[in-house]
Protein backbone atom coordinates (compact mmCIF):
# COMPACT_ATOMS: atom_id res chain seq x y z
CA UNK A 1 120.22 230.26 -253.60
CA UNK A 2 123.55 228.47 -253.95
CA UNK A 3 125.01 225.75 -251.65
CA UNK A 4 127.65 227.99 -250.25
CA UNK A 5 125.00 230.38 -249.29
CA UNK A 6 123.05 228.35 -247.53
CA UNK A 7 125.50 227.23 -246.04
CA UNK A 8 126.46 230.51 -244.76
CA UNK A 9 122.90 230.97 -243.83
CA UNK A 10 122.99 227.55 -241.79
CA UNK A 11 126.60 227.94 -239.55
CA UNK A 12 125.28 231.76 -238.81
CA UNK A 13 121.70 230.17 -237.36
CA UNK A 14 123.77 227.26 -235.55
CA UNK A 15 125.99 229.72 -233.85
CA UNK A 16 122.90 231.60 -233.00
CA UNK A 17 121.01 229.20 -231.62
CA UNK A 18 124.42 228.09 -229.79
CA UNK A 19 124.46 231.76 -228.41
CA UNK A 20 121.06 231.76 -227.30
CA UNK A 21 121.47 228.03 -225.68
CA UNK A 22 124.79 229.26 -223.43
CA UNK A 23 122.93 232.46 -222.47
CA UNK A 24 119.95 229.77 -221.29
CA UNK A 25 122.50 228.37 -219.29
CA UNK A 26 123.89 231.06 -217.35
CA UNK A 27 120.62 232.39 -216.73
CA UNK A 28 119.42 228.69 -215.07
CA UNK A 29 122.64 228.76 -213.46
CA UNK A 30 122.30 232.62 -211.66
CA UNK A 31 121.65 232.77 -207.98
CA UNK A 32 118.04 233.82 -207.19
CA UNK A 33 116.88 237.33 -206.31
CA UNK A 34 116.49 238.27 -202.73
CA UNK A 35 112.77 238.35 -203.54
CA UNK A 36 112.71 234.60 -204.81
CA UNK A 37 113.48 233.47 -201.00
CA UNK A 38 112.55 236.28 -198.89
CA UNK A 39 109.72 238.48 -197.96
CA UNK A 40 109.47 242.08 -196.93
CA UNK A 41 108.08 243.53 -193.54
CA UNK A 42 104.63 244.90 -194.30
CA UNK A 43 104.21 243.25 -197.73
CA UNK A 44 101.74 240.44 -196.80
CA UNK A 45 98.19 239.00 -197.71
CA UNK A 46 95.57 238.97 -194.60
CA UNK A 47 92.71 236.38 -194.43
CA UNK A 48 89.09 237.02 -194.63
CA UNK A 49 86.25 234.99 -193.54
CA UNK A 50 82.45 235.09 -193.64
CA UNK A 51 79.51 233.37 -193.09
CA UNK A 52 76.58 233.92 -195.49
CA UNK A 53 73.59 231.97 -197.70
CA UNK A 54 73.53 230.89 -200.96
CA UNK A 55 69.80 231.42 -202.58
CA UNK A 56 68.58 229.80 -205.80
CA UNK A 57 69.46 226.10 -205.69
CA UNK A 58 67.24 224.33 -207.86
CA UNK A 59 66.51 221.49 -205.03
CA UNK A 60 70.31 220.87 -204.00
CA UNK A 61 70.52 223.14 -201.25
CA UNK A 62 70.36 222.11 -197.36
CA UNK A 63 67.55 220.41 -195.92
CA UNK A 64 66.69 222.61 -192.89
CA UNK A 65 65.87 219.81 -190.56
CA UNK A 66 69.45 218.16 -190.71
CA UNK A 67 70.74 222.18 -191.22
CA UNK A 68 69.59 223.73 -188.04
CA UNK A 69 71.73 226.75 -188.48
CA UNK A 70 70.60 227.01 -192.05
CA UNK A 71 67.15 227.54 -191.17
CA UNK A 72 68.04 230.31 -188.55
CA UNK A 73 69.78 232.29 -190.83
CA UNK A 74 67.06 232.59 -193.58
CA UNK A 75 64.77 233.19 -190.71
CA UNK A 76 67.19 236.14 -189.21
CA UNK A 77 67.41 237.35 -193.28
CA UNK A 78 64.09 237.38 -193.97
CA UNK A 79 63.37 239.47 -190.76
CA UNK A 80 65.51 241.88 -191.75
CA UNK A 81 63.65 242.25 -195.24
CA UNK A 82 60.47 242.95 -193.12
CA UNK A 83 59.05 238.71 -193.41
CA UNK A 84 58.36 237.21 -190.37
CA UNK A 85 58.71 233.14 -190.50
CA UNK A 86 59.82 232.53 -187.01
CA UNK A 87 57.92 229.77 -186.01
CA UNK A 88 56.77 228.88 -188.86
CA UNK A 89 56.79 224.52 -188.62
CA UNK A 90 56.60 224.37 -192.88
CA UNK A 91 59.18 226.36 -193.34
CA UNK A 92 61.34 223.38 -195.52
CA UNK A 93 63.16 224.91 -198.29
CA UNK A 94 66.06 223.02 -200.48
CA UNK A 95 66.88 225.74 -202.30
CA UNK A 96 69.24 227.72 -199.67
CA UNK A 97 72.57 226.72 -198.52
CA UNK A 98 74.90 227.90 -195.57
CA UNK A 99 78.59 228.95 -197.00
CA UNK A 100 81.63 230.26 -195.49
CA UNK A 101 83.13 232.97 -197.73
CA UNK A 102 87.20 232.81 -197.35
CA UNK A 103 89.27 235.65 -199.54
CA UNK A 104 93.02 237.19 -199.30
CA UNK A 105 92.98 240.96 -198.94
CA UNK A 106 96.46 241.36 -201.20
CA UNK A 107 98.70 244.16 -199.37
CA UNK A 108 97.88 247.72 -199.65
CA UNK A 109 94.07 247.35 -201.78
CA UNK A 110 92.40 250.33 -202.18
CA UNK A 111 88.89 251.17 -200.59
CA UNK A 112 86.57 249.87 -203.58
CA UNK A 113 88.94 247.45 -205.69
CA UNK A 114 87.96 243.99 -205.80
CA UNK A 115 89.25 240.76 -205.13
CA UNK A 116 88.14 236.86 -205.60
CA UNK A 117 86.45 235.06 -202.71
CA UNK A 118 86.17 231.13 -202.28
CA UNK A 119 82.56 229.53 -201.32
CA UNK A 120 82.05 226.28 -199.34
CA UNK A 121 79.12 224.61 -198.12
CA UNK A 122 78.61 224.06 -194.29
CA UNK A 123 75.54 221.88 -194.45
CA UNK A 124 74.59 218.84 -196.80
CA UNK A 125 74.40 220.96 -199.84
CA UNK A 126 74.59 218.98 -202.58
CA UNK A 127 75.26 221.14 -205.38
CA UNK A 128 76.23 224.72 -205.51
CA UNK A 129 75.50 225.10 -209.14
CA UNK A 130 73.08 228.20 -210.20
CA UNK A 131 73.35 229.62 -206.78
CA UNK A 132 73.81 233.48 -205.77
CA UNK A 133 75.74 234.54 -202.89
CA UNK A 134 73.92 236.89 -200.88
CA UNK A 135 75.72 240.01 -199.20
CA UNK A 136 78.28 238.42 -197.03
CA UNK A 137 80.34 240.54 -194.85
CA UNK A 138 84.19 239.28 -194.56
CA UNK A 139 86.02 239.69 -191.39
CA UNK A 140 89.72 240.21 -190.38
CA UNK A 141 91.57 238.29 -187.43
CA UNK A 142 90.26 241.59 -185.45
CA UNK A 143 87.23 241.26 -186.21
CA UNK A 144 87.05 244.10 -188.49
CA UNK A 145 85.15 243.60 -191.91
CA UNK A 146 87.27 244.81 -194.58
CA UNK A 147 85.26 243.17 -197.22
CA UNK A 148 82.05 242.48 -198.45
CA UNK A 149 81.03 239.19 -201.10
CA UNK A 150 78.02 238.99 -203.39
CA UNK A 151 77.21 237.36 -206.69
CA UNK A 152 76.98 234.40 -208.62
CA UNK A 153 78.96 231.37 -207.75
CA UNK A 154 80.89 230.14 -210.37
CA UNK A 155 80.87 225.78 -209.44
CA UNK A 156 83.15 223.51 -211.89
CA UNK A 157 81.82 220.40 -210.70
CA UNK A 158 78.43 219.09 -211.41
CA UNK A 159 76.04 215.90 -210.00
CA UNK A 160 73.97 214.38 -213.00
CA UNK A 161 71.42 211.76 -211.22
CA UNK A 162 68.75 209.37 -212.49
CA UNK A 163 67.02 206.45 -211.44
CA UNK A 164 69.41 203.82 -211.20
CA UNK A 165 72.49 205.87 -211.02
CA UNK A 166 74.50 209.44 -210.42
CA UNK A 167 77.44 210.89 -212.25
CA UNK A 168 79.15 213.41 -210.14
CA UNK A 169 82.21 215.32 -211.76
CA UNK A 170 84.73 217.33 -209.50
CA UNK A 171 83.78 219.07 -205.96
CA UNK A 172 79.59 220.81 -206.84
CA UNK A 173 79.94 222.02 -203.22
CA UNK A 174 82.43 224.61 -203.61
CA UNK A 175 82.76 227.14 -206.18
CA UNK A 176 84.44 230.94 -206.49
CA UNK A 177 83.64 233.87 -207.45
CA UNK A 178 85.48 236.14 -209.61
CA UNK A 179 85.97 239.52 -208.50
CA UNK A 180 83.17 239.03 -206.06
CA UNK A 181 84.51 241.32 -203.05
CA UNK A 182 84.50 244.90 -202.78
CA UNK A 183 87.30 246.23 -200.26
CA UNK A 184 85.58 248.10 -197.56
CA UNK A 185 88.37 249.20 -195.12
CA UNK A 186 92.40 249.40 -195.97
CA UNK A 187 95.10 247.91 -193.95
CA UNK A 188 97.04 250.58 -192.85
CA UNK A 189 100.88 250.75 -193.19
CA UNK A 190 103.34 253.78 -194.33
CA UNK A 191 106.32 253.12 -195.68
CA UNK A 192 107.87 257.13 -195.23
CA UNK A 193 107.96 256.69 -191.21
CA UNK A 194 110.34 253.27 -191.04
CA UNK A 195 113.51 254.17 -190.09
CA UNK A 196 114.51 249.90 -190.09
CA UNK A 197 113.12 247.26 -192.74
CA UNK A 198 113.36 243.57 -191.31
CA UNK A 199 114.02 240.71 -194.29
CA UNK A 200 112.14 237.17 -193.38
CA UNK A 201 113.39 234.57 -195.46
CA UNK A 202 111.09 231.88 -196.28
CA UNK A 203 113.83 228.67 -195.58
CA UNK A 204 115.77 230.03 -192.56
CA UNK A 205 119.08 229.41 -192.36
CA UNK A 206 122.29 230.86 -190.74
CA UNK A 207 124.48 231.10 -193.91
CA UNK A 208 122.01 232.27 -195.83
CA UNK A 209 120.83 235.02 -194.06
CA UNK A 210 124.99 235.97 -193.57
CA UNK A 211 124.54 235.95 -197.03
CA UNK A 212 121.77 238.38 -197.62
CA UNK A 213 123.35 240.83 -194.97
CA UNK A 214 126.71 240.84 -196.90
CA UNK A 215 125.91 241.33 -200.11
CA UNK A 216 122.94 243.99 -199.18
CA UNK A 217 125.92 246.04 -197.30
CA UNK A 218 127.79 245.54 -200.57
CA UNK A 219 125.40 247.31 -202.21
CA UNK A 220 124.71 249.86 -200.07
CA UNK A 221 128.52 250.57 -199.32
CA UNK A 222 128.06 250.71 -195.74
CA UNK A 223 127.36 248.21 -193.01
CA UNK A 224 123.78 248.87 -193.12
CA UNK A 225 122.46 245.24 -193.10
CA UNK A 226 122.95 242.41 -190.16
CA UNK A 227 121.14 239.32 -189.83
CA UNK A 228 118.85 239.23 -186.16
CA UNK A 229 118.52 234.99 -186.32
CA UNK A 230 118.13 232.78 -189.52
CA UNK A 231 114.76 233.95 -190.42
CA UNK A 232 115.28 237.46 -190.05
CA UNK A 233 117.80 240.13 -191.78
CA UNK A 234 117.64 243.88 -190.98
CA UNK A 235 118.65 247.12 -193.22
CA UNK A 236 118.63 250.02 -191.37
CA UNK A 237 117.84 252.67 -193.69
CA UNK A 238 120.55 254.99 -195.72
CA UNK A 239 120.30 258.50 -195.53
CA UNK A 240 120.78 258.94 -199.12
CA UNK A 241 117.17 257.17 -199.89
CA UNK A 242 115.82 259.34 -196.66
CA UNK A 243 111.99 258.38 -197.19
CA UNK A 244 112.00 256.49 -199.71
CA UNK A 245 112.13 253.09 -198.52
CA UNK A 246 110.00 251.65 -202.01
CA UNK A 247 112.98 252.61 -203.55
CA UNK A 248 115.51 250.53 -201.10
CA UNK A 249 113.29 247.44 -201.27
CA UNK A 250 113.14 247.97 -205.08
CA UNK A 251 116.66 248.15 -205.42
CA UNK A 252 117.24 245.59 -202.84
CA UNK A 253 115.11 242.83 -204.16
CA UNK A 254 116.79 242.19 -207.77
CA UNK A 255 120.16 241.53 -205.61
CA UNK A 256 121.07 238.03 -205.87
CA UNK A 257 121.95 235.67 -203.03
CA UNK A 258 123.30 232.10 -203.04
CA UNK A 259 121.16 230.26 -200.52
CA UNK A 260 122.76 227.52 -198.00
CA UNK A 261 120.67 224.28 -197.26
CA UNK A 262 120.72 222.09 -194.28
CA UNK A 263 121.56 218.19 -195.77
CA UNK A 264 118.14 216.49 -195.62
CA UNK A 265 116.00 214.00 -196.66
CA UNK A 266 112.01 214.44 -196.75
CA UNK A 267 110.38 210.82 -196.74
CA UNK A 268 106.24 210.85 -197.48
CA UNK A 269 105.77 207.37 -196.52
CA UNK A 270 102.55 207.67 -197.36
CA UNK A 271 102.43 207.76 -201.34
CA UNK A 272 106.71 206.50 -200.88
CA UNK A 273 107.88 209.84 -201.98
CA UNK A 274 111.53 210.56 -201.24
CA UNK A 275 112.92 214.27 -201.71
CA UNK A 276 117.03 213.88 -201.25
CA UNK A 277 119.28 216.93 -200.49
CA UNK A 278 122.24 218.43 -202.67
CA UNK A 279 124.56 218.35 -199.47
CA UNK A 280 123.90 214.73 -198.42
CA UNK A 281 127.23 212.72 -197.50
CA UNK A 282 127.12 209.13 -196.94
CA UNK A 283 130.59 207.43 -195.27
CA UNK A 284 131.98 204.42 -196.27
CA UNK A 285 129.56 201.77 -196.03
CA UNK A 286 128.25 197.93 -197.60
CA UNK A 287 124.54 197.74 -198.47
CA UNK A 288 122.81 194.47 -199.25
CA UNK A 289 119.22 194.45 -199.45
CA UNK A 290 116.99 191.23 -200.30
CA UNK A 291 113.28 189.75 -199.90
CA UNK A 292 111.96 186.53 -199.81
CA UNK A 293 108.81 186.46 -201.85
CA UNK A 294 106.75 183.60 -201.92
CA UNK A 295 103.72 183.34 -204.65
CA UNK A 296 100.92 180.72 -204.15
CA UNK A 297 98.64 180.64 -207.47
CA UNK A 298 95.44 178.32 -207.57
CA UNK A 299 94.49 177.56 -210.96
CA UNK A 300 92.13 174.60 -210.61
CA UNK A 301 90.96 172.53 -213.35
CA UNK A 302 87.72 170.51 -214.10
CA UNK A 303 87.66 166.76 -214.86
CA UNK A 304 84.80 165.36 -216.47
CA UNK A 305 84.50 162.04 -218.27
CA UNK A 306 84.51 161.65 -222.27
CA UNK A 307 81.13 161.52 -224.13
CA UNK A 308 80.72 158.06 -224.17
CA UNK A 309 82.03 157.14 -221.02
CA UNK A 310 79.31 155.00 -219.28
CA UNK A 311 80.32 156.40 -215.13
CA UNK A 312 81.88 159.29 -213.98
CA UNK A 313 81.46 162.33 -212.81
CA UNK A 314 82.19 165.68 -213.23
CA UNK A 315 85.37 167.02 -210.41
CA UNK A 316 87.57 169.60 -209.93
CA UNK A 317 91.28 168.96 -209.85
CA UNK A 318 93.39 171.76 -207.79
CA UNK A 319 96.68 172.72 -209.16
CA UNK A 320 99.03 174.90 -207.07
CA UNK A 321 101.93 176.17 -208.35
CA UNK A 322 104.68 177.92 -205.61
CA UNK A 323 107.12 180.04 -206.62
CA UNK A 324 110.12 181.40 -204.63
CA UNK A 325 112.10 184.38 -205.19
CA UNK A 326 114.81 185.28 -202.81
CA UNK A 327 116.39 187.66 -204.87
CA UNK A 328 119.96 186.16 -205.59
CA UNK A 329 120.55 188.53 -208.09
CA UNK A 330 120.68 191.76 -205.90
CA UNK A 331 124.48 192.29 -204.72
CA UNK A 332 126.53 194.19 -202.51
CA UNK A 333 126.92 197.46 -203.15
CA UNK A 334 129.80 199.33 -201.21
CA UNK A 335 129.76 203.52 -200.56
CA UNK A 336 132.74 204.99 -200.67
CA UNK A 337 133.57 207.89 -197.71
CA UNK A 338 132.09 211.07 -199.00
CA UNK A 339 129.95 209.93 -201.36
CA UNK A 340 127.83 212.48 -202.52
CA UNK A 341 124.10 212.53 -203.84
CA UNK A 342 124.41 210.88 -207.31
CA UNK A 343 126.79 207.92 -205.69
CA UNK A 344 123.65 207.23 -203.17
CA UNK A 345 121.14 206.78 -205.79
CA UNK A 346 123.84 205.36 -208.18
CA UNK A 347 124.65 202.79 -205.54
CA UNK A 348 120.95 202.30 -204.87
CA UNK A 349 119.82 201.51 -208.13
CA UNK A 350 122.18 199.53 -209.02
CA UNK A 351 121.02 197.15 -206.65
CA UNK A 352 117.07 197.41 -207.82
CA UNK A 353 115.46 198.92 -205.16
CA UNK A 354 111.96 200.99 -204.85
CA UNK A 355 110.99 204.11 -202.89
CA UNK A 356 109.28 201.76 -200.28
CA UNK A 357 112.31 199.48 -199.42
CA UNK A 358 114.37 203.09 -200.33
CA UNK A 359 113.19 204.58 -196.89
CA UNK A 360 113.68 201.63 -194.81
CA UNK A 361 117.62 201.66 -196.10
CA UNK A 362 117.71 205.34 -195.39
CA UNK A 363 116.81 204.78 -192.07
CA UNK A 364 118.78 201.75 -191.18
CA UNK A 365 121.74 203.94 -192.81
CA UNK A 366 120.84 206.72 -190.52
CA UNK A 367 120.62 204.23 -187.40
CA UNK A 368 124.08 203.12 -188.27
CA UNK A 369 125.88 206.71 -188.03
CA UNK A 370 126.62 206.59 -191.78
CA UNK A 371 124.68 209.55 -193.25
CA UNK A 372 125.65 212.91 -192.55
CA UNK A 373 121.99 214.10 -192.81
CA UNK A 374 118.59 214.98 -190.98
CA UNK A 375 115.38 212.78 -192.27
CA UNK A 376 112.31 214.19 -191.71
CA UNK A 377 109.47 211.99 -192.34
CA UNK A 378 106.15 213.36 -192.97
């Protein structure tokens, strides 16, 4: 193949890949679906829970004296299997464990699919590992079971233990289980009968939900769509889709919608995390910062005579060395009116500072009327 060839071959991949990078770019730069923010009325998980034992522990299970309510559900189990222990003094097993059995029922599952469930001990289990779930009946918040667990536990940790010491890798006391639900009762809901289909978006907000409404009515071609507060939009539903509202909500979920933000700043003080808002606006303003520092180190010596030396004795000489750093280096930085998000940590930088003295400025900032945001510390 000849230079001019591959050189051919070479400007025709560039432009290519140049082609492929924009169309990267206007894809990052799209407005997300309605979907992405929102969710639909009647569309939603529902949480399970159930109480049940885990059988064949090889030792790690709870000990029944310290597990009272251990021992009085394998007694209550094994009544119900036709043995009768009640009373029984010696009744000291470690190889059972009280759970609670927590699932999400997705929306609309059929009578007889399945769906994962989460085991966790209750007692002072010490390992789940090797342990079957016994049938565990999962309840709704009506009290309803609409599930029912049993299987093996699957456990990712493990405890290794010996003599003089014990290895214990990840969390042995909780485990899942694949699959290990059957779906007992449906949650009823039918989409033909809704005449209305309320929108909650997941970050409320006034503009945005102005936003949804306006661009859903654009679609539609009629004023079919009007926000009730900033959580909640409502489409009443066409007559052209008549019972088919899957249809609407298909069609209306790939619409896209530019959401609005509230300026804010989220401060974890905790682990000095510090989440800063697009719209944040900081008015003119000097910041100084600076710390005196002080650093005492103690690095005695020993004295002890030479070899030869007739007297002496062995001492030990302190030495203390101070240091003091009052940071003359730092500056003042000045922020001009307006200054937007990338001037604020520009500024900020510039004069060396952390996340921990970072949300103590904030906040003076804040005190002083200067920034044009909310900060929410967690």
């Amino acid at each position: 193949m000849n230079v001019f060839v591959r050189g051919l071959l070479f400007k025709g991949l560039a432009a290519a890949l140049a082609i492929s990078v924009a169309g990267i770019g206007l894809e990052a730069a799209a407005a997300p679906r309605i979907k992405d923010i929102s969710d639909f009325e009647g569309i939603r998980d529902n949480l399970l829970v159930g109480y049940g034992l885990v059988i064949g522990l090889n030792g790690t299970g709870d000990s029944l004296r310290n597990s009272p309510f251990t021992r009085q559900s394998l007694t209550a189990m094994l009544e119900r299997l036709g043995v009768n222990t009640r009373g029984d003094a010696n009744l000291n097993t470690q190889n059972v464990a009280a759970v609670v059995v927590t699932a999400n029922l997705p929306p609309f599952a059929r009578q007889g699919t399945r769906i994962d469930v989460t085991v966790s001990t209750l007692g002072d289990s010490k390992s789940l590992q090797g342990g079957v779930l016994l049938v565990t009946p999962l309840l709704g918040a009506d009290g309803e079971v609409y599930a029912v667990a049993q299987g093996s536990v699957a456990v990712g940790g493990f405890v290794a233990k010996g003599a003089a010491e014990t290895i214990t890798k990840g969390v042995p006391t909780g485990g899942r289980m694949s699959n290990g639900a059957i779906v007992e009762r449906e949650v009823a809901f039918d989409f033909s009968v809704m005449t209305s289909v309320k929108i909650s978006l997941r970050n409320p907000d006034l503009t945005t939900a102005q936003r949804m409404a306006e661009s859903i009515n654009q679609f539609l071609g009629s004023p079919a769509s009007f926000p009730l507060d900033p959580a909640t939009v409502e489409v009443i539903v066409p007559a052209s889709y008549g019972a088919d509202v899957i249809g609407l909500l298909t069609d209306l979920e790939q619409l896209e919608v530019t959401p609005d933000q509230a300026a804010k700043i989220v401060v974890d003080e905790n682990n000095g995390i510090i989440v800063i808002g697009a719209n944040v606006r900081v008015d003119e303003i000097a910041i100084a910062q600076g710390n005196l520092t002080i650093r005492i180190t103690e690095t005695p010596q020993v004295s002890q005579p030479n070899a030869l030396a007739k007297e002496g004795e062995t001492v030990i000489v302190p030495r203390t060395t101070i240091t003091v750093d009052d940071d003359e280096d730092k500056r003042l930085t000045v922020m001009k009116p307006g200054a937007t998000l990338q001037d604020l940590v520009d500024g900020l930088n510039a004069l060396g500072i952390g996340p921990r003295d970072l949300i103590s400025i904030l906040q003076t900032i804040k005190a002083a009327g200067a920034l044009q945001a909310e900060i929410v510390v967690l």
